[in-house]
N, C-alpha and C. Protein backbone atom coordinates (compact mmCIF):
# COMPACT_ATOMS: atom_id res chain seq x y z
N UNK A 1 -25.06 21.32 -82.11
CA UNK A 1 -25.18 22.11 -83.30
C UNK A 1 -24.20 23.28 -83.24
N UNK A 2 -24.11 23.97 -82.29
CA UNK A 2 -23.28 25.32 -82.28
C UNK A 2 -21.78 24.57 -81.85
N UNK A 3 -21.29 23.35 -81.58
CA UNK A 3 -19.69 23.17 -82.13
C UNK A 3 -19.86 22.50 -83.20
N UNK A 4 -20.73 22.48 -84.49
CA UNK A 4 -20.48 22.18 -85.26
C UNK A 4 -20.35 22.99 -85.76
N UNK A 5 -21.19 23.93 -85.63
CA UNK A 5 -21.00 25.37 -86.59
C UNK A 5 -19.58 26.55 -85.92
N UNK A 6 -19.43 26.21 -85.01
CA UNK A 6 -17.89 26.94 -84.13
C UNK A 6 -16.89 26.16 -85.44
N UNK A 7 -16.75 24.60 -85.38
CA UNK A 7 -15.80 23.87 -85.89
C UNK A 7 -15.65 24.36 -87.64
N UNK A 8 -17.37 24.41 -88.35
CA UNK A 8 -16.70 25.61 -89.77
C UNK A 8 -16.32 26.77 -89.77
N UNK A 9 -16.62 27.86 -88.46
CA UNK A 9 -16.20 28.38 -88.48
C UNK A 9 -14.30 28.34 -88.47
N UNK A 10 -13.63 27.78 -87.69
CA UNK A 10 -12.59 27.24 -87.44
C UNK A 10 -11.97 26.53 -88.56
N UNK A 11 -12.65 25.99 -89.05
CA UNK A 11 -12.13 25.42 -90.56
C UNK A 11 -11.92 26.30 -91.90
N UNK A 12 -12.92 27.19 -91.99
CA UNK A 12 -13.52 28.27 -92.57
C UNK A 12 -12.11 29.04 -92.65
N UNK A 13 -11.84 29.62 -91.44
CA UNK A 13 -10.56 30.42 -91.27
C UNK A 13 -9.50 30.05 -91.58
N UNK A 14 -9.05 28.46 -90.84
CA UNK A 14 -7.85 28.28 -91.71
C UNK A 14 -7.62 27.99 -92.70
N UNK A 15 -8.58 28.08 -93.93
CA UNK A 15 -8.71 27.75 -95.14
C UNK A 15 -8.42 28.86 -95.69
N UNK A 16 -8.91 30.20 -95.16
CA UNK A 16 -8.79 31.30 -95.81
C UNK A 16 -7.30 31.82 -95.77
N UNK A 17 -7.09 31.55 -93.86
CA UNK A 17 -5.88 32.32 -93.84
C UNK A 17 -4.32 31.73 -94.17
N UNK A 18 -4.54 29.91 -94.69
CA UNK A 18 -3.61 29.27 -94.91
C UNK A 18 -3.53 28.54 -96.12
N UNK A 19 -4.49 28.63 -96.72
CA UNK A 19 -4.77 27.60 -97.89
C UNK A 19 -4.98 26.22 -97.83
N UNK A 20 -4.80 25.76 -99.08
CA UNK A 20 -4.71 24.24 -98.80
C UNK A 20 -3.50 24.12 -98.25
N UNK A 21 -2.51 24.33 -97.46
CA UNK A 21 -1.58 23.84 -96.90
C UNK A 21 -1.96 24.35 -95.31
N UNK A 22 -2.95 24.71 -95.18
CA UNK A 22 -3.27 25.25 -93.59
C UNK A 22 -2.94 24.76 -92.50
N UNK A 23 -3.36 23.12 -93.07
CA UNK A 23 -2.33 21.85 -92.32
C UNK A 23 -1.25 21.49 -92.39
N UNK A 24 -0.24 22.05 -93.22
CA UNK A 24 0.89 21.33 -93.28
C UNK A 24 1.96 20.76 -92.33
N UNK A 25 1.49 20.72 -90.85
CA UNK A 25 2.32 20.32 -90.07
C UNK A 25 1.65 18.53 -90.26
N UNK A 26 0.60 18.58 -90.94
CA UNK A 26 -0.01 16.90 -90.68
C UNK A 26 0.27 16.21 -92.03
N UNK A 27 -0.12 14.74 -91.50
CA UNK A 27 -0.28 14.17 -93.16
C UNK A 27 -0.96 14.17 -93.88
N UNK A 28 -0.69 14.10 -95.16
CA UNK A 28 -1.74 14.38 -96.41
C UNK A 28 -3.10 13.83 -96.22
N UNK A 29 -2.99 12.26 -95.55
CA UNK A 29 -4.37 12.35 -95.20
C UNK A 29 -5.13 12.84 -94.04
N UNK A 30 -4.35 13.70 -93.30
CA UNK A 30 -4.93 14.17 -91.92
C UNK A 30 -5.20 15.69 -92.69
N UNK A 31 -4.67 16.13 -93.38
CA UNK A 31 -4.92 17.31 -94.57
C UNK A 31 -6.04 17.25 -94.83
N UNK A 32 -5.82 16.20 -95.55
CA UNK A 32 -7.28 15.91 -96.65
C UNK A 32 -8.67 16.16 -95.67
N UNK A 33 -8.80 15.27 -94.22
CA UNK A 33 -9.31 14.90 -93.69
C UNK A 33 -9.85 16.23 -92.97
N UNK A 34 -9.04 17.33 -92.39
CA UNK A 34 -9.34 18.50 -91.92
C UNK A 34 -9.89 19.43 -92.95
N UNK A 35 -9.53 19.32 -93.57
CA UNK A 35 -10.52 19.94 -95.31
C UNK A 35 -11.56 19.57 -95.48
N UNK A 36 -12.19 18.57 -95.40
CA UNK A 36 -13.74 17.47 -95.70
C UNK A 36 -14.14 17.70 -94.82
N UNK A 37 -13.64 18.43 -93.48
CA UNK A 37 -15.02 18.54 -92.15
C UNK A 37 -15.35 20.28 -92.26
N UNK A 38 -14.67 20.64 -93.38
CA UNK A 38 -15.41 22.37 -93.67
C UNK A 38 -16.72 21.93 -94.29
N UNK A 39 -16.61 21.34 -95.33
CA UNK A 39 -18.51 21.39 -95.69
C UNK A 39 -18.90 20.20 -94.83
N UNK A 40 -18.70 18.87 -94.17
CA UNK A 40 -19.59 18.31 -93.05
C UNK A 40 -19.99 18.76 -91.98
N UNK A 41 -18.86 19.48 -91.32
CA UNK A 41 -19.26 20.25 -89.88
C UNK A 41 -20.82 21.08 -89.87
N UNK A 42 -20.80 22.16 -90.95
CA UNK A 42 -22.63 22.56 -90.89
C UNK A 42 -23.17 21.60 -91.33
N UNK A 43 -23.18 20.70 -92.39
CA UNK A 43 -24.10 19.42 -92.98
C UNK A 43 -24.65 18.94 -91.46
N UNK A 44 -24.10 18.32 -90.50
CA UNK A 44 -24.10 17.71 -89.21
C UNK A 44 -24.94 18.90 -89.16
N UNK A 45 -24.84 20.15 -88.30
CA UNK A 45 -25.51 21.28 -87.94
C UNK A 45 -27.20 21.40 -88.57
N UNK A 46 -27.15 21.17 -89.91
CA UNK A 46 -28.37 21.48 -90.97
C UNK A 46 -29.35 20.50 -90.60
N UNK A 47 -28.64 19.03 -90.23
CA UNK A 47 -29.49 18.19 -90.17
C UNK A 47 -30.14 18.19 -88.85
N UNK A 48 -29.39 18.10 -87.70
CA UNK A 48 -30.09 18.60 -86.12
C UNK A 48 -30.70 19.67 -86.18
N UNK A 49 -30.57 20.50 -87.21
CA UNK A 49 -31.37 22.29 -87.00
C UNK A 49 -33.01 21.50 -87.53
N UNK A 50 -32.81 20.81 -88.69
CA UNK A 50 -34.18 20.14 -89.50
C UNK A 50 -34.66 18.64 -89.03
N UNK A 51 -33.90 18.00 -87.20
CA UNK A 51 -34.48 16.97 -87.21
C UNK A 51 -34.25 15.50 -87.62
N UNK A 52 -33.57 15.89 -88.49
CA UNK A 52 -33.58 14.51 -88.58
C UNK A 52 -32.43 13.64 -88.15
N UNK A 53 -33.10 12.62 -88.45
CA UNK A 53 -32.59 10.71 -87.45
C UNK A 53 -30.83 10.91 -87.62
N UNK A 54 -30.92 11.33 -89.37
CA UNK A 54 -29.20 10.90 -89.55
C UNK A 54 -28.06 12.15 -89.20
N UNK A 55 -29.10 13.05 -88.40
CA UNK A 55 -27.97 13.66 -87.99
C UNK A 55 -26.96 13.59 -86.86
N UNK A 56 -27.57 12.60 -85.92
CA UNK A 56 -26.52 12.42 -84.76
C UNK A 56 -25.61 11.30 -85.22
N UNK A 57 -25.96 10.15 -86.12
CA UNK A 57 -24.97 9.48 -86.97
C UNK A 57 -23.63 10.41 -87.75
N UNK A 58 -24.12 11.22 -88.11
CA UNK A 58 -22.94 11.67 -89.08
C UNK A 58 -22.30 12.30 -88.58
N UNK A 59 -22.64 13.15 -87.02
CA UNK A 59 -22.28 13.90 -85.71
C UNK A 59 -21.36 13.32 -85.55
N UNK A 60 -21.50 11.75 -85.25
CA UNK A 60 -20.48 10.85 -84.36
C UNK A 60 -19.29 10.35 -85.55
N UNK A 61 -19.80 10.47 -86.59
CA UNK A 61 -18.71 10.04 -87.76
C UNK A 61 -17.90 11.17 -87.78
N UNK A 62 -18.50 12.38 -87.95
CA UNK A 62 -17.12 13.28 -87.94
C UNK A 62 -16.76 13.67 -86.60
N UNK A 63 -17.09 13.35 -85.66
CA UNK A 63 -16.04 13.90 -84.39
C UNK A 63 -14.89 12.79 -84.61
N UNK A 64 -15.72 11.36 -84.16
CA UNK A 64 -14.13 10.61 -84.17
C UNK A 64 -13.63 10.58 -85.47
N UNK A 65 -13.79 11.12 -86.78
CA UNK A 65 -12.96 11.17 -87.52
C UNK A 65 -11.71 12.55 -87.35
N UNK A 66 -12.74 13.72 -86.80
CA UNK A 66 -11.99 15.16 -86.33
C UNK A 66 -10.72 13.92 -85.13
N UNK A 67 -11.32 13.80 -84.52
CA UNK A 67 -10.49 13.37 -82.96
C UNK A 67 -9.27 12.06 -83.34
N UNK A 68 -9.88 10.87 -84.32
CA UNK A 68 -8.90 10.64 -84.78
C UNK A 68 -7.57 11.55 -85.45
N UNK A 69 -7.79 12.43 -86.44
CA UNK A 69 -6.68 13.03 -87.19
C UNK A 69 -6.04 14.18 -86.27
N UNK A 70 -6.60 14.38 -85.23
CA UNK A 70 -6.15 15.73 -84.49
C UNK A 70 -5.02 14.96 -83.37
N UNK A 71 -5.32 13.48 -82.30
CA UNK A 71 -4.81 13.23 -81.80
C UNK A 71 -3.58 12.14 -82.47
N UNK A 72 -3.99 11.96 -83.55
CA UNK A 72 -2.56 11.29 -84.83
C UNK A 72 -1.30 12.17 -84.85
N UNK A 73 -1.99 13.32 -85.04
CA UNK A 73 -1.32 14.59 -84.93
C UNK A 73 -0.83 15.00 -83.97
N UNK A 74 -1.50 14.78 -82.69
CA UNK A 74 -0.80 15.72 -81.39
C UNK A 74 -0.06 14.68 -80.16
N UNK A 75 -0.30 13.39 -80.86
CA UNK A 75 0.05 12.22 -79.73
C UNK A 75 1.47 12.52 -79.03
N UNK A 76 2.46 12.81 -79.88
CA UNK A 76 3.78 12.62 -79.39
C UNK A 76 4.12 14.05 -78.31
N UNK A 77 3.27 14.97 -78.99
CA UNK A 77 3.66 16.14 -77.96
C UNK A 77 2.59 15.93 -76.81
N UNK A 78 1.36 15.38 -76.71
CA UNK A 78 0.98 15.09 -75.79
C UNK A 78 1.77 14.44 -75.25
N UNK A 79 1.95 13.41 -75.06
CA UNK A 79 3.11 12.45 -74.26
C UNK A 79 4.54 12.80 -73.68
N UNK A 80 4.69 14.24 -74.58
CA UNK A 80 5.80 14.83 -74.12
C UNK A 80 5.60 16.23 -72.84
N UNK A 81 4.60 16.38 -73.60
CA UNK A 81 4.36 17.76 -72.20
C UNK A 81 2.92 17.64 -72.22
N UNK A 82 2.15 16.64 -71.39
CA UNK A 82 0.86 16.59 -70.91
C UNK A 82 0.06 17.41 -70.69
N UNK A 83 0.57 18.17 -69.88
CA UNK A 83 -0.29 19.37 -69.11
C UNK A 83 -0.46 20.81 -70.23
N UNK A 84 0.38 20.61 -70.80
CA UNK A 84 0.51 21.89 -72.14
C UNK A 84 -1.12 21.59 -73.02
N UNK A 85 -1.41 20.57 -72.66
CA UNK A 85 -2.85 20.31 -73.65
C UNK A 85 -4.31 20.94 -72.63
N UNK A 86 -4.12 20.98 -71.28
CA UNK A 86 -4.70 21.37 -70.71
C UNK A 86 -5.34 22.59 -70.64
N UNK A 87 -5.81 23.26 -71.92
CA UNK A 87 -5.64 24.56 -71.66
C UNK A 87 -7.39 24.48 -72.60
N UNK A 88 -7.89 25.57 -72.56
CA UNK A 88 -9.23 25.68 -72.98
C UNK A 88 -9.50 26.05 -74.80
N UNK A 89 -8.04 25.41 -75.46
CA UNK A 89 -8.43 25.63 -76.74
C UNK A 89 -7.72 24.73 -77.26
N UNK A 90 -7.95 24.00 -78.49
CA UNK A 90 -7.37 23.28 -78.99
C UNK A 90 -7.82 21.62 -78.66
N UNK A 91 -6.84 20.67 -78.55
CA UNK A 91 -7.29 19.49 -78.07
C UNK A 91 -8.15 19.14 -76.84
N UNK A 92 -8.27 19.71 -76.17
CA UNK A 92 -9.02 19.40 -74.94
C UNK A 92 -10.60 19.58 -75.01
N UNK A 93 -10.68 20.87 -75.69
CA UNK A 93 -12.26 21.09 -75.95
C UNK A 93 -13.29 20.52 -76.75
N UNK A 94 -11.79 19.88 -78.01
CA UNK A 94 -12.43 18.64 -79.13
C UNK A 94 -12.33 17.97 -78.30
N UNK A 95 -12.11 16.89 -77.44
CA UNK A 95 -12.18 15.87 -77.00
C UNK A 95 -13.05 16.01 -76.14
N UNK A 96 -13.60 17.45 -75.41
CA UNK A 96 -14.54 16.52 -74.78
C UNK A 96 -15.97 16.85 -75.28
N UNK A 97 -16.03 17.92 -76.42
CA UNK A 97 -17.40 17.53 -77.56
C UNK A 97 -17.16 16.55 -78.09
N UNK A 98 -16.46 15.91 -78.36
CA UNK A 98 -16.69 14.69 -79.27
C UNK A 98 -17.32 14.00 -78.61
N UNK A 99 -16.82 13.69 -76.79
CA UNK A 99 -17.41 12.60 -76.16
C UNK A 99 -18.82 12.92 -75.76
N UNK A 100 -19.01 14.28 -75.59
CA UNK A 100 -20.84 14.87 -75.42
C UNK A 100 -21.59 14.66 -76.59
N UNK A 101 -20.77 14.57 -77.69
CA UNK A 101 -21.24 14.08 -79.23
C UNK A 101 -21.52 12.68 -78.88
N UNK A 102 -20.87 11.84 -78.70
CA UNK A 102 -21.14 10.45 -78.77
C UNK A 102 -22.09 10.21 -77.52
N UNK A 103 -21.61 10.71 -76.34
CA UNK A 103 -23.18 9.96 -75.44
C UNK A 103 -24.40 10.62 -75.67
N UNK A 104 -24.47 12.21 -76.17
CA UNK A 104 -25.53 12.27 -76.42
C UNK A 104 -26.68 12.02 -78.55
N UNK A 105 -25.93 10.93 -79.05
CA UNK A 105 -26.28 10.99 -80.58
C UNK A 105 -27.12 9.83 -80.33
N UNK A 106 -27.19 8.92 -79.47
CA UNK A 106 -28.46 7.84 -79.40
C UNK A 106 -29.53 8.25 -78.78
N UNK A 107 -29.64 9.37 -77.77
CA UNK A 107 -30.55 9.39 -77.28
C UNK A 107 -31.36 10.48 -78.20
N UNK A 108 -30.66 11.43 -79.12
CA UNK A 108 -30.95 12.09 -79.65
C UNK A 108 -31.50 11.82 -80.89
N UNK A 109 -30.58 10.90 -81.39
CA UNK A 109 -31.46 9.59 -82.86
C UNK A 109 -32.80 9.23 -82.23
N UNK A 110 -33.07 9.07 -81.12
CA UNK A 110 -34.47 8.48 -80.82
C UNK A 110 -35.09 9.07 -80.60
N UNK A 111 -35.15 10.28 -80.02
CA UNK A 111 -35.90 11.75 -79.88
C UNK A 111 -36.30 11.79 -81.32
N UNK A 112 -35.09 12.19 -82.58
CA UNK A 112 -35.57 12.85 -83.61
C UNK A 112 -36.41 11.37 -84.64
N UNK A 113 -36.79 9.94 -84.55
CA UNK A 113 -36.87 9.03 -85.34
C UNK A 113 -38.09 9.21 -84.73
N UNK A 114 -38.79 9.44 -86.07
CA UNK A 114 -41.09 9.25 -85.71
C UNK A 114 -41.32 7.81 -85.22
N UNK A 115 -42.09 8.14 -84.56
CA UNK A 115 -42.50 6.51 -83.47
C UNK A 115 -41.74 6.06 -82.83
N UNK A 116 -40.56 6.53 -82.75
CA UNK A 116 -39.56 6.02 -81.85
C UNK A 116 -40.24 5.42 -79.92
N UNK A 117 -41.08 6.59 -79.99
CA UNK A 117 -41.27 6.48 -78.13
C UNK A 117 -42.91 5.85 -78.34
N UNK A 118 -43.37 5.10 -79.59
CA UNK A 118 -44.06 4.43 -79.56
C UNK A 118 -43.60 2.57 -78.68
N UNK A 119 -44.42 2.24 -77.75
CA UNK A 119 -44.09 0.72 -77.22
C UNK A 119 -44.67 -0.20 -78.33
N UNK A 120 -44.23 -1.02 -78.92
CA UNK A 120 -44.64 -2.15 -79.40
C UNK A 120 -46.03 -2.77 -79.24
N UNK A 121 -46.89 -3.14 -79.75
CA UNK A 121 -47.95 -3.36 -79.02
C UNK A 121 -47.98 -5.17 -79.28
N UNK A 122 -48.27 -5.37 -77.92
CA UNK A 122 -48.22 -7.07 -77.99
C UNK A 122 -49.41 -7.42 -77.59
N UNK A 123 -50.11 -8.47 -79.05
CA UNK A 123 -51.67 -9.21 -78.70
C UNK A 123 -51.82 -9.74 -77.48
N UNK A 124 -52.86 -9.67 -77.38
CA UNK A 124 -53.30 -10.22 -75.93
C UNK A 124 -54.21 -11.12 -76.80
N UNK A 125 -53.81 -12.55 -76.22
CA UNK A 125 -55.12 -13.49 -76.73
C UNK A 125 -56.55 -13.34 -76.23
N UNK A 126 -57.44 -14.08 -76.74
CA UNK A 126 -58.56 -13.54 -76.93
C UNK A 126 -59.13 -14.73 -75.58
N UNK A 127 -59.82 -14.28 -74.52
CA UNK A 127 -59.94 -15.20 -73.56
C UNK A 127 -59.08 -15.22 -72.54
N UNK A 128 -58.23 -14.42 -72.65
CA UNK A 128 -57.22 -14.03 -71.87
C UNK A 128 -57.45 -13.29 -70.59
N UNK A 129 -57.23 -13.53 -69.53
CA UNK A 129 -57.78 -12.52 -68.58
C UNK A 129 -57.83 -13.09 -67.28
């Protein structure tokens, strides 16, 4: 919940302080795409704050959609100076919430889904024993 709400914050800003062109080093649809996770990023947040099932689904839809358009974006300079990504802001820190996003959104869908940690109950025939 709190890098989702870090990530509007972050979105939040460069919206203010750049406009719609905040992205313009990306493509229009990696634009578009960094624009649409300002109002999902808290949506994701609202729904884990209230519980429910579909919020670790939509968690995992927008990270790898964030992580898709960010590493579309940063592939070639990654590949060019590796270690320059290594640093505690930017690509490295999305990548590895996204991946704490994804291993932890199933176990967390089942936590938040009613009856989930109910067992199945299987008849026992009658005479059985």
């Amino acid at each position: 919940m709190i890098g989702f709400l870090e990530g509007t914050g972050a979105h939040g800003y460069f919206l203010v302080t750049g406009g719609l062109r905040a992205y313009s080093y990306a493509p229009m649809l990696v634009q578009l795409l960094l624009h649409l996770l300002l109002p999902l990023d808290p949506l994701v947040a609202v729904l884990i704050i209230r519980a429910r099932p579909d919020g670790p689904s939509l968690a995992v839809a927008v990270m790898l959609a964030d992580l898709l358009g960010n590493w579309s974006v940063a592939w070639s300079a990654v590949l060019a100076h590796p270690a320059a990504f290594l640093r505690p802001v930017g690509l490295l820190p999305i990548t590895l919430f996204g991946i704490f996003v994804a291993l932890t959104a199933l176990p967390l869908r089942r936590a938040l889904t009613p009856g989930a940690d109910d067992e199945p109950q299987v008849p026992v025939p009658s005479g059985a024993g």
